[in-house]
Protein backbone atom coordinates (compact mmCIF):
# COMPACT_ATOMS: atom_id res chain seq x y z
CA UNK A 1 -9.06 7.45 136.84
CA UNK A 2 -7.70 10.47 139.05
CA UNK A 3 -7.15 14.14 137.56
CA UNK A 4 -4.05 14.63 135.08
CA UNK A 5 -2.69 17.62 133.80
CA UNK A 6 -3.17 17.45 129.68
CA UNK A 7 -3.40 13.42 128.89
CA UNK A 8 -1.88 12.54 125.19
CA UNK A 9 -3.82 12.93 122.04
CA UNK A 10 -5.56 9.69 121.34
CA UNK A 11 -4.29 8.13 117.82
CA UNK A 12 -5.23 4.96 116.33
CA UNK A 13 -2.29 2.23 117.45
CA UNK A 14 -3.88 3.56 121.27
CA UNK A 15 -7.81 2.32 120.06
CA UNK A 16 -6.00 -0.95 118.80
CA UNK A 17 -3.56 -1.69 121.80
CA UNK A 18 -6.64 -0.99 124.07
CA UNK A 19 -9.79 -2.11 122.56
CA UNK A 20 -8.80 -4.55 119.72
CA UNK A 21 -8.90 -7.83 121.70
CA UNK A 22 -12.72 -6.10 123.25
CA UNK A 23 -15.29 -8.68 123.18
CA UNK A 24 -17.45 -5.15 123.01
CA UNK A 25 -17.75 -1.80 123.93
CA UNK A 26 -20.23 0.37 125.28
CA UNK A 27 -19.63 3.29 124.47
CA UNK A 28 -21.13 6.63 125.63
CA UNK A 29 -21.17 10.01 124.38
CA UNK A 30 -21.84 13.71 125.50
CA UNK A 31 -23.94 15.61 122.87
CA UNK A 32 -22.70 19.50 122.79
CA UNK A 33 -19.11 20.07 122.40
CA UNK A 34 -18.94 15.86 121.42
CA UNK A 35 -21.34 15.24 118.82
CA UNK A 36 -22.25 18.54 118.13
CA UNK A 37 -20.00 21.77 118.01
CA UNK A 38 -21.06 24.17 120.44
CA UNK A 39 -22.89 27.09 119.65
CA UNK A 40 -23.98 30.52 121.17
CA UNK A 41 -27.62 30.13 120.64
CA UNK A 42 -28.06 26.72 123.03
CA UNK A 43 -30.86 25.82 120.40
CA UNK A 44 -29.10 25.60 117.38
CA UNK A 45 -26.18 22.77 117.78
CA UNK A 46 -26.92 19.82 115.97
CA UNK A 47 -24.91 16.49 115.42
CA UNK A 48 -22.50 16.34 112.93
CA UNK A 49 -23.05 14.69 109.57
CA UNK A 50 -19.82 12.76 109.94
CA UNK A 51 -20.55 11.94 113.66
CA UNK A 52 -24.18 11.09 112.67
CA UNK A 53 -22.80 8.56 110.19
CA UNK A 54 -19.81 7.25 113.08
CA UNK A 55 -22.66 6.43 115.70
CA UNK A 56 -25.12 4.71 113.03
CA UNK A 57 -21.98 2.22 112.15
CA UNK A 58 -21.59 1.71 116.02
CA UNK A 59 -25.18 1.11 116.65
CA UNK A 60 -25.36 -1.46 114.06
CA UNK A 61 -22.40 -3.28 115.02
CA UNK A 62 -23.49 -6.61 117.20
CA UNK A 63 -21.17 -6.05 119.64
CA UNK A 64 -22.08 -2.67 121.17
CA UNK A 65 -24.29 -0.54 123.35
CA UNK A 66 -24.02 2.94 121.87
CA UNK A 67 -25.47 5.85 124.61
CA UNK A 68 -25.99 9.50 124.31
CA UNK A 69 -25.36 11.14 127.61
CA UNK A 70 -26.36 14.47 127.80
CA UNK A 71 -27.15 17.71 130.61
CA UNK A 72 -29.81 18.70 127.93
CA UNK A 73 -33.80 17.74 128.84
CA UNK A 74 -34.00 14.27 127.29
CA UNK A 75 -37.05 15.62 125.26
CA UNK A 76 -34.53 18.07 123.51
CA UNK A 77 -32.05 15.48 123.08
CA UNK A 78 -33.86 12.99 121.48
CA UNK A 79 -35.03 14.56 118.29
CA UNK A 80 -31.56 16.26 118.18
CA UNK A 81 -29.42 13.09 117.64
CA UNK A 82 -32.74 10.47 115.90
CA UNK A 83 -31.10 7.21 115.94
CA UNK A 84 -32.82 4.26 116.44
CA UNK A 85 -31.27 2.26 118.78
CA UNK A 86 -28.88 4.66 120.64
CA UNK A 87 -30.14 4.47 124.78
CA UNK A 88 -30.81 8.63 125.33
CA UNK A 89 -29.93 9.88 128.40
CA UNK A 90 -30.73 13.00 129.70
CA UNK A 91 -30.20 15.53 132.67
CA UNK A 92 -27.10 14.17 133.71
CA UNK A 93 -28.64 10.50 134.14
CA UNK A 94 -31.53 11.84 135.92
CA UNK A 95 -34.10 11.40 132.67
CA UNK A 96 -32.98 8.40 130.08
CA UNK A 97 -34.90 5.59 128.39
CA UNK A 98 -35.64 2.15 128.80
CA UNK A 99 -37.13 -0.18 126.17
CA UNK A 100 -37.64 3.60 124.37
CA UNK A 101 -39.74 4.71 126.91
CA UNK A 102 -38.53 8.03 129.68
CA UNK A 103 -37.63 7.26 133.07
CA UNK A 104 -36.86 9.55 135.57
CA UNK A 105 -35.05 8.85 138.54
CA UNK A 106 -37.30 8.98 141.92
CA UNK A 107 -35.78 11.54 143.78
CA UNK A 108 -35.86 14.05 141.44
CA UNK A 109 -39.10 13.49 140.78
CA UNK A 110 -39.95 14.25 144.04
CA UNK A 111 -38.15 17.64 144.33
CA UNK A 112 -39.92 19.34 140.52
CA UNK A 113 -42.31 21.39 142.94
CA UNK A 114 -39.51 22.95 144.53
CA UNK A 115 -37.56 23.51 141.62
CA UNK A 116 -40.27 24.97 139.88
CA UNK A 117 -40.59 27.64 142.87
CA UNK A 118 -37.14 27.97 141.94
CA UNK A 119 -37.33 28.96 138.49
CA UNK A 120 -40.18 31.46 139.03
CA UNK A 121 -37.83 33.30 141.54
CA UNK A 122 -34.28 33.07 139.68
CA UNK A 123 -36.22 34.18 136.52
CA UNK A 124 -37.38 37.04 138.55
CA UNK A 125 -34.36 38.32 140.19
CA UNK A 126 -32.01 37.46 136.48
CA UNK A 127 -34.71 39.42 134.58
CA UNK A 128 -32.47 42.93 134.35
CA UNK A 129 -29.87 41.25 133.15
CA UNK A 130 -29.82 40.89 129.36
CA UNK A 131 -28.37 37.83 127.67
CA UNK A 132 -29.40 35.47 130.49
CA UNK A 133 -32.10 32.97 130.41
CA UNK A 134 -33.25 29.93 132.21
CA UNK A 135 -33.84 27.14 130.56
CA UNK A 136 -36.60 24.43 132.52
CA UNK A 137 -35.51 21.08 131.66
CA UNK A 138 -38.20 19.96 134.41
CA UNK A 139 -36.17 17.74 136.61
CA UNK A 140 -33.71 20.54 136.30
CA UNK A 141 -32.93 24.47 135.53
CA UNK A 142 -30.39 25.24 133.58
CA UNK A 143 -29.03 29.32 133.56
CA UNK A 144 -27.25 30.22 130.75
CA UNK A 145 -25.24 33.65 130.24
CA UNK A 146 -22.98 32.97 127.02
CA UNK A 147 -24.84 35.77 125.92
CA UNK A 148 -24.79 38.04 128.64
CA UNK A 149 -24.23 41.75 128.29
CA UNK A 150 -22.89 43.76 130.88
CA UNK A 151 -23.19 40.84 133.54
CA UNK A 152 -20.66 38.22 135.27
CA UNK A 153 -20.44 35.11 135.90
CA UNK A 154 -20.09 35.75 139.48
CA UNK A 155 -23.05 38.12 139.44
CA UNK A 156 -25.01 35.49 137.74
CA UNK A 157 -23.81 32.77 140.26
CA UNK A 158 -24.57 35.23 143.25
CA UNK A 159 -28.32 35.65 141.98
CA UNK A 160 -28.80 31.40 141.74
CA UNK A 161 -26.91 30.42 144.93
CA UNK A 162 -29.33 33.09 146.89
CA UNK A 163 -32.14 31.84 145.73
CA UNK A 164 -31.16 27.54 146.12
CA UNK A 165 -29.45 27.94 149.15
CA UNK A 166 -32.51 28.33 151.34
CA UNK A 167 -34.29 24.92 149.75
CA UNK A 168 -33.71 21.62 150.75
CA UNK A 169 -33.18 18.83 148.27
CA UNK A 170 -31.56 21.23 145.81
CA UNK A 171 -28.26 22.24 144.91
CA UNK A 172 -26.44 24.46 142.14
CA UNK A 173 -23.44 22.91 139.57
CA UNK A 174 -21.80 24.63 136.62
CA UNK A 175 -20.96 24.17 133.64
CA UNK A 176 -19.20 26.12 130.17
CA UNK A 177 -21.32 29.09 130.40
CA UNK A 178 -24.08 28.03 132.63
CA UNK A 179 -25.17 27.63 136.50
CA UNK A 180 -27.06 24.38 137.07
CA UNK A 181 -30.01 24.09 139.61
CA UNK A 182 -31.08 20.63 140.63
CA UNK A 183 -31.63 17.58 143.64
CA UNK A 184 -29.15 16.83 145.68
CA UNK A 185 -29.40 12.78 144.75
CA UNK A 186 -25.48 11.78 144.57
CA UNK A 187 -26.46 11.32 140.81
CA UNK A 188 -24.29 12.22 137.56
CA UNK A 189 -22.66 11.62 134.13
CA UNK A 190 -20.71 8.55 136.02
CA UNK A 191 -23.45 7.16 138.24
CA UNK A 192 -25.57 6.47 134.98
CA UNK A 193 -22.57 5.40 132.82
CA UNK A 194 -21.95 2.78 135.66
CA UNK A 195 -25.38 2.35 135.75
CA UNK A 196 -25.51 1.13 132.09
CA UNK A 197 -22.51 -1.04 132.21
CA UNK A 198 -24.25 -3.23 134.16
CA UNK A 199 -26.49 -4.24 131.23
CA UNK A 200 -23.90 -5.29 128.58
CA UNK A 201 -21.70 -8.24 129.27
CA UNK A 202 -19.22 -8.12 132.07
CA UNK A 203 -16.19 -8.65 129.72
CA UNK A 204 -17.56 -5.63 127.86
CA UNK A 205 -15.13 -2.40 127.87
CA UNK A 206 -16.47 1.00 128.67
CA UNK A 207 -15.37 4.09 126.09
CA UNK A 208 -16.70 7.72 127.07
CA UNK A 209 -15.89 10.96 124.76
CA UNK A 210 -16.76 13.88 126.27
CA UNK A 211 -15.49 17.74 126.75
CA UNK A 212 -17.73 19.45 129.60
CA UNK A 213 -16.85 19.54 133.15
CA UNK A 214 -19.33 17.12 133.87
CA UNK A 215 -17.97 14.73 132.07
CA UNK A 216 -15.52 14.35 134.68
CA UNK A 217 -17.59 12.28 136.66
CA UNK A 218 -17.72 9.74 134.30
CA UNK A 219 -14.12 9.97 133.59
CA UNK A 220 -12.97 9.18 136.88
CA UNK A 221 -15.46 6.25 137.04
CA UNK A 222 -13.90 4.60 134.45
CA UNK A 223 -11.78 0.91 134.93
CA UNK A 224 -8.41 0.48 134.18
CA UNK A 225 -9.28 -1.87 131.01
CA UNK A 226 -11.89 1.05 130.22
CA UNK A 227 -10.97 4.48 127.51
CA UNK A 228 -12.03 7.76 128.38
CA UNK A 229 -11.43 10.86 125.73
CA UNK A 230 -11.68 13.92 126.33
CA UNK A 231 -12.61 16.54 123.83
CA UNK A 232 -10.44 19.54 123.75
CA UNK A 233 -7.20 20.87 126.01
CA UNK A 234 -7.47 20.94 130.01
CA UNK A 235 -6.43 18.93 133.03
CA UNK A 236 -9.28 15.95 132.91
CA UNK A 237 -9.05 12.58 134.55
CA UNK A 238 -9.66 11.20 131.16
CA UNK A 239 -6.55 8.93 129.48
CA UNK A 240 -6.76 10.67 126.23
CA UNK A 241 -7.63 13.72 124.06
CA UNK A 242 -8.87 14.90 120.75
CA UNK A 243 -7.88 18.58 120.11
CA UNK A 244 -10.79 19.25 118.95
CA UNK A 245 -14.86 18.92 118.15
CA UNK A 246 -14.46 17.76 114.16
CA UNK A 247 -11.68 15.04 115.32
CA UNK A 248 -14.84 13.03 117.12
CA UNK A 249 -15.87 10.89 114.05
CA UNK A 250 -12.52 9.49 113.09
CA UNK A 251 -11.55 8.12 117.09
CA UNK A 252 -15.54 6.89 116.38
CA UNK A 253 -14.47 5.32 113.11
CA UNK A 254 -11.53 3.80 114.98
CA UNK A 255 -13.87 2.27 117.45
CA UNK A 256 -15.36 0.12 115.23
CA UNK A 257 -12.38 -0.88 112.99
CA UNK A 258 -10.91 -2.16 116.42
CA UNK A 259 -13.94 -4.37 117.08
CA UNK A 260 -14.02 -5.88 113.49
CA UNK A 261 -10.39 -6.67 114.04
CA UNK A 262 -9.26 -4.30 111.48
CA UNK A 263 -5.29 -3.41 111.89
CA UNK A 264 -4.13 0.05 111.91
CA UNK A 265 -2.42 1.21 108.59
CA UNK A 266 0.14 4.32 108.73
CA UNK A 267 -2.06 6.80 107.65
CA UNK A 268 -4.91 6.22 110.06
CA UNK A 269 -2.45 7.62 112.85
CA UNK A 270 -4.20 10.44 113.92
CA UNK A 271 -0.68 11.40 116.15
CA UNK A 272 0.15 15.11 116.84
C-alpha cells in the first residue's frame, strides 16, 4: 500500500469485514512501541501483560502463524517476549529462527568484520557526548541518543555518516531516537514479512501492527486482501490505526474472534 496522510482508527466491524471469511492469518508484530510501550532506558520495555495474553490466544489458534518482528538483536528479543511457538525475528529480518534455531542472513554475515571496525570508531568519536551509546546487535549497530544531553540529532547523525560512508557493504538508517549502522543487502521489516508468507497457505491473509518508521516497509508490502495497523498518529502507508500503545491487545483480541467466526457486538466497537 502507498503512503497516506493519517489512515482511520481501526474498530472491530473493519477486523470482521476484512478478516472474518480468512481461512488464516499470519500475523506479525513489532516489539517496542507494539507489544511493549517504549521506554527511555532501551533495556527496560517489556511486553504487556494484556498483549502477552493476546499473542498466547493467537499462537494457539490452528489457523495462524504468529511472528515477532523486531530491529532489536534476536538474542534480546527472545527472552523479552518467551512464547513458545511465536517465529522471532530479529535485526530487521536479518537474524530470525527456523525450527527454533538462529539464522542469519548471508550477506550480513559477511560484512560483521567491518561493522565491528565500525563500532570501535563511532564509539570513539560519540564518546564526549553524554547520553549516547551504541548498542552491538552483531549483524548490526544501533546508536541511540534519547538520552542525550547537550547533543543533536544532527550532530549525532554527522558523527555515524563520517565514519560509514567510507566502507563498502554498509549503510546508516534511522529510527525514533536512534541512527542505524548496517549491510547494504536490500533487506527489511517487508522483505522478511514476505519472506514468511510464503510458508503459510496461499489463501492465508497477512496482518502487521507496528509504529516505527521501519515498519513502513512492511506496510507498503502488504496485498490488497492483507491489514496493516499502525500504532500511533502519522502519515504511514498502513490502512489503519490504533491511537495508541495499550489499544494493541484488544485489535489482537479482535483478530482471533474474527477467525473463530465470532460476530461483532456494539460494544466491541473500538470507533473514535
Amino acid at each position: 500500500m502507498t503512503a497516506q496522510q493519517q489512515p482511520p482508527v481501526v474498530n472491530v466491524y473493519d477486523v470482521d469485514r476484512q478478516l472474518g471469511g480468512a481461512d488464516g492469518l499470519l500475523v506479525a508484530l513489532d516489539f517496542d512501541g507494539t507489544l511493549a510501550p517504549i521506554e527511555d532506558d532501551p533495556d527496560a520495555p517489556e511486553i504487556t501483560r494484556a498483549n502477552r495474553r493476546a499473542v498466547e490466544r493467537l499462537v494457539d489458534h490452528p489457523d495462524t502463524l504468529v511472528a515477532v518482528v523486531s530491529g532489536r538483536q534476536l538474542a534480546d528479543l527472545r527472552p523479552r517476549v518467551g512464547i513458545e511457538g511465536v517465529r522471532y525475528v530479529g535485526n530487521h529480518g536479518l537474524e530470525y529462527t527456523v525450527d527454533g534455531e538462529r539464522e542469519v542472513h548471508p550477506e550480513a554475515e559477511a560484512r560483521m568484520e567491518d561493522l565491528q571496525a565500525a563500532r570501535e570508531e563511532i564509539e570513539a568519536r560519540l564518546a564526549d557526548m553524554e547520553g549516547v551509546h551504541v548498542e552491538d546487535k552483531a549483524v548490526t549497530l544501533t546508536v541511540h541518543y534519547r538520552r542525550a544531553r547537550n547533543v543533536s540529532a544532527e550532530e549525532v547523525m554527522a558523527v555515524v555518516a563520517d565514519v560509514v560512508a567510507p566502507i563498502e557493504g554498509l549503510k546508516t538508517g534511522s529510527g525514533k531516537m536512534i541512527v542505524e549502522v548496517k549491510p547494504t543487502v536490500d533487506w527489511h521489516k517487508g522483505a522478511i514479512v514476505e519472506w514468511l508468507s510464503d510458508e503459510v497457505p496461499e489463501s492465508w491473509q497477512t496482518v502487521y501492527v507496528g509504529d516505527d518508521t521501519t515498519d513502513e516497509d512492511a506496510f507498503r508490502m502488504l496485498g490488497e486482501d492483507d491489514f496493516g495497523v499502525l500504532v500511533g498518529e502519522r502519515s504511514t502507508a498502513a490502512d489503519y490505526r490504533v491511537s495508541a500503545q495499550c489499544e494493541v491487545s484488544r485489535f489482537l483480541d479482535w483478530l482471533v474472534s474474527a477467525l473463530d467466526g465470532e460476530r461483532p457486538t456494539e460494544r466491541e466497537d473500538g470507533s473514535r
